[in-house]
Protein backbone atom coordinates (compact mmCIF):
# COMPACT_ATOMS: atom_id res chain seq x y z
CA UNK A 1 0.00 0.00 0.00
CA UNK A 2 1.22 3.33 -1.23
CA UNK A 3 1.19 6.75 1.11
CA UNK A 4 -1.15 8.38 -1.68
CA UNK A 5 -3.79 5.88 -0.67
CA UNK A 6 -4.23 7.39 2.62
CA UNK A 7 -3.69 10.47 2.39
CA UNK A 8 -6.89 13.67 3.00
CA UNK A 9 -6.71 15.83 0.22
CA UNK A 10 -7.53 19.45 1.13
CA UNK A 11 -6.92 20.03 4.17
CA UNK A 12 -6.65 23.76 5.09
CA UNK A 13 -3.27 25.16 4.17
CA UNK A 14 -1.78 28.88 4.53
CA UNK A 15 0.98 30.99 3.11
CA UNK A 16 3.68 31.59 6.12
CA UNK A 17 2.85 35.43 6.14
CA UNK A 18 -1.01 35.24 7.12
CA UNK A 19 -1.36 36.70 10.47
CA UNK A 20 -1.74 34.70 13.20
CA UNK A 21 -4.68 35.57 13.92
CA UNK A 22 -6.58 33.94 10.65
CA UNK A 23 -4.41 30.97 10.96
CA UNK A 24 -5.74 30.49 14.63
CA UNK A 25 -9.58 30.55 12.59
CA UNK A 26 -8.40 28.24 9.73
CA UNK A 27 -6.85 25.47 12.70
CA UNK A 28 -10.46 26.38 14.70
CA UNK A 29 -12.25 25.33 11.93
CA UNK A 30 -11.02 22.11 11.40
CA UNK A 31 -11.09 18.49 12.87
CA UNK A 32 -7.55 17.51 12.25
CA UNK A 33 -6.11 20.59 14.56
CA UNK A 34 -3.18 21.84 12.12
CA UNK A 35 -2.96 24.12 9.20
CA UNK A 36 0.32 23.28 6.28
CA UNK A 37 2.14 25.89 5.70
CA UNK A 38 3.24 26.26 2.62
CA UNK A 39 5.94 28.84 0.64
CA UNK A 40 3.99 30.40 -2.13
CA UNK A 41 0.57 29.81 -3.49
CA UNK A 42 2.64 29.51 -7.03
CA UNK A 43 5.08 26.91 -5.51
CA UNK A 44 3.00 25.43 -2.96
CA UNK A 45 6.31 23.69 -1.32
CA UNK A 46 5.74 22.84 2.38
CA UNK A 47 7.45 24.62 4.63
CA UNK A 48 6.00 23.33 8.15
CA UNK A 49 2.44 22.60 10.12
CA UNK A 50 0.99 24.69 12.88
CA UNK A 51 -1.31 23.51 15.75
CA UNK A 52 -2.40 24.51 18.55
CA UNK A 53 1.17 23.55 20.49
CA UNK A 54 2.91 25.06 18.15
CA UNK A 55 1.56 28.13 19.10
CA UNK A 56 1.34 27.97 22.44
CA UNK A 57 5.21 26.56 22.42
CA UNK A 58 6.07 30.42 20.79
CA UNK A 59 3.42 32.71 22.54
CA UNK A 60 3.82 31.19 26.55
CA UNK A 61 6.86 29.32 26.66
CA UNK A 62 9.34 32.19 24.70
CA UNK A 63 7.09 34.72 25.52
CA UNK A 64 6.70 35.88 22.31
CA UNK A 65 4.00 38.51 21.54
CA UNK A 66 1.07 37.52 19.74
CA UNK A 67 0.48 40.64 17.90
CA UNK A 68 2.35 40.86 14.97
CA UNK A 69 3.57 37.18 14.57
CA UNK A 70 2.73 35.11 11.14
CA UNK A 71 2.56 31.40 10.45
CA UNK A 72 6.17 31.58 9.78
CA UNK A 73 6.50 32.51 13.36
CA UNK A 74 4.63 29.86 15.16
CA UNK A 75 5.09 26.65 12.49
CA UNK A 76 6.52 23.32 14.07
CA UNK A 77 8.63 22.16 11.20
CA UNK A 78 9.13 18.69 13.09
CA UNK A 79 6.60 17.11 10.30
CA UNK A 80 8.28 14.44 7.99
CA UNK A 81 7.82 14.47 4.10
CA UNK A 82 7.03 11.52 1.93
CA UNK A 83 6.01 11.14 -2.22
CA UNK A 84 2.76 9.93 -1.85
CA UNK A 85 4.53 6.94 -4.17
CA UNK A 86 6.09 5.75 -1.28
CA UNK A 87 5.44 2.71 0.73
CA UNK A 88 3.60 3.24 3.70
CA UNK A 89 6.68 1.51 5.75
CA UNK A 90 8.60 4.96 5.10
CA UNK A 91 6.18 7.37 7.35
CA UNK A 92 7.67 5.15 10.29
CA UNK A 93 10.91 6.03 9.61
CA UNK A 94 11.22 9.05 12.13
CA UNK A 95 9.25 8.03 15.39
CA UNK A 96 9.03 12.34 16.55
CA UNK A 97 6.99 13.32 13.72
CA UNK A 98 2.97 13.07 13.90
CA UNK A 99 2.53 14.52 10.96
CA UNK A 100 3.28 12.96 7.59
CA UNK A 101 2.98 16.08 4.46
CA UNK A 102 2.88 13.93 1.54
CA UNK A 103 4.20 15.86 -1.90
CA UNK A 104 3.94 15.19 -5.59
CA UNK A 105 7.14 14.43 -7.81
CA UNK A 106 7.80 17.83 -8.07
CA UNK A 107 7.67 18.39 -4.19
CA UNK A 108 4.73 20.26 -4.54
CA UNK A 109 1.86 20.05 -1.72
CA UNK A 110 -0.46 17.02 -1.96
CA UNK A 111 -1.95 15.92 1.24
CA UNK A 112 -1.38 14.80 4.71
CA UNK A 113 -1.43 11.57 6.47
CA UNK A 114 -1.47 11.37 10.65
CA UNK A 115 1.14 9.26 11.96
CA UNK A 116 -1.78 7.44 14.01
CA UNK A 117 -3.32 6.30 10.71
CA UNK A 118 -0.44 4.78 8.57
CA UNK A 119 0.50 2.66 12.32
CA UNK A 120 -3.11 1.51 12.24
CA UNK A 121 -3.27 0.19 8.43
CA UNK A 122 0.24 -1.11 8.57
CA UNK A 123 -1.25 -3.45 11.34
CA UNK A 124 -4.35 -3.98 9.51
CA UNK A 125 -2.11 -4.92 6.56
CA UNK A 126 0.25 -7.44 8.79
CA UNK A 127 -3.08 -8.83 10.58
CA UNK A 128 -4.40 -9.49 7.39
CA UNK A 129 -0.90 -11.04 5.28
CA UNK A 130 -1.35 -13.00 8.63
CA UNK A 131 -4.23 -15.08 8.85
CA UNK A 132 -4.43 -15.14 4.41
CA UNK A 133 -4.24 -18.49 3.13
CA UNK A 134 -1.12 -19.42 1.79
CA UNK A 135 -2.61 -20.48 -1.36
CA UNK A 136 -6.33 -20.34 -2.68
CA UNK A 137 -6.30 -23.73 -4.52
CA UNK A 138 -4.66 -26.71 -3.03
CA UNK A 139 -4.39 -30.13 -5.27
CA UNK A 140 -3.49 -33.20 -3.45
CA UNK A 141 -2.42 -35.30 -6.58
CA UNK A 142 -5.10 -37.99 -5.58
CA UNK A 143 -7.73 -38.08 -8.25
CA UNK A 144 -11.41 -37.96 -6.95
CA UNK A 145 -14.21 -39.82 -7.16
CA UNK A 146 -12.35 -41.67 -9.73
CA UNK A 147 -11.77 -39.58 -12.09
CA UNK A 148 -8.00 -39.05 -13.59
């Protein structure tokens, strides 16, 4: 199984100068609880993720202020980044990064897969190669019912 078959599409993405504060709406507003940052809306290379730690991590524990900071300011860029031709095996590769920002062959911005989620269908997959049958027709060599 191949990265590209897990990974979500469009999730929200911003340009590392949009102020914080409409990066804060864009992570409220969705499920997943991080935002890509990416370079350029032309190039669309990723550059790093924010979530809500992220920020936190810049605004309480370096006492940054909040006014005036960007995405570029607050992104985490502990995120690991995989061709979405790769193997699956490969997002396990570096244990400290939850976030897997899958790219096309031109490391442009494709998707994102969850760490969680490639550990849980790698399991799936070994559960699976597990208990298959080793081969779907077995022949004995004995004819039957007398036939030959």
């Amino acid at each position: 199984m191949l990265v590209q078959d897990l990974v979500k599409l469009y999730p929200p993405i911003c340009t590392e100068d949009m102020p914080l504060e409409k990066v804060y709406e864009l992570l409220a507003s969705t499920k997943d609880g991080m935002v890509v940052v990416i370079e350029s809306e032309t190039h669309r290379t990723p550059i790093g993720v924010v979530n809500a730690n992220s920020i936190c991590e810049q605004i309480i524990r370096r006492k940054r202020d909040p006014r005036g900071l960007a995405a570029g300011n607050v992104l985490d860029a502990s995120y690991m980044r995989v061709e979405g031709t790769a193997p699956l095996s490969v997002c396990v590769e570096r244990p400290n990064a939850d976030t897997v920002v899958v790219v096309d062959e031109n490391r442009r911005f494709a998707g994102v897969v969850k760490r969680a989620q490639v550990m849980e269908m790698i399991g799936r997959l070994e559960r699976a190669e597990k208990f298959a049958p080793q081969s779907a027709v077995a022949y004995s060599g004995v004819p039957i019912m007398g036939l030959a």
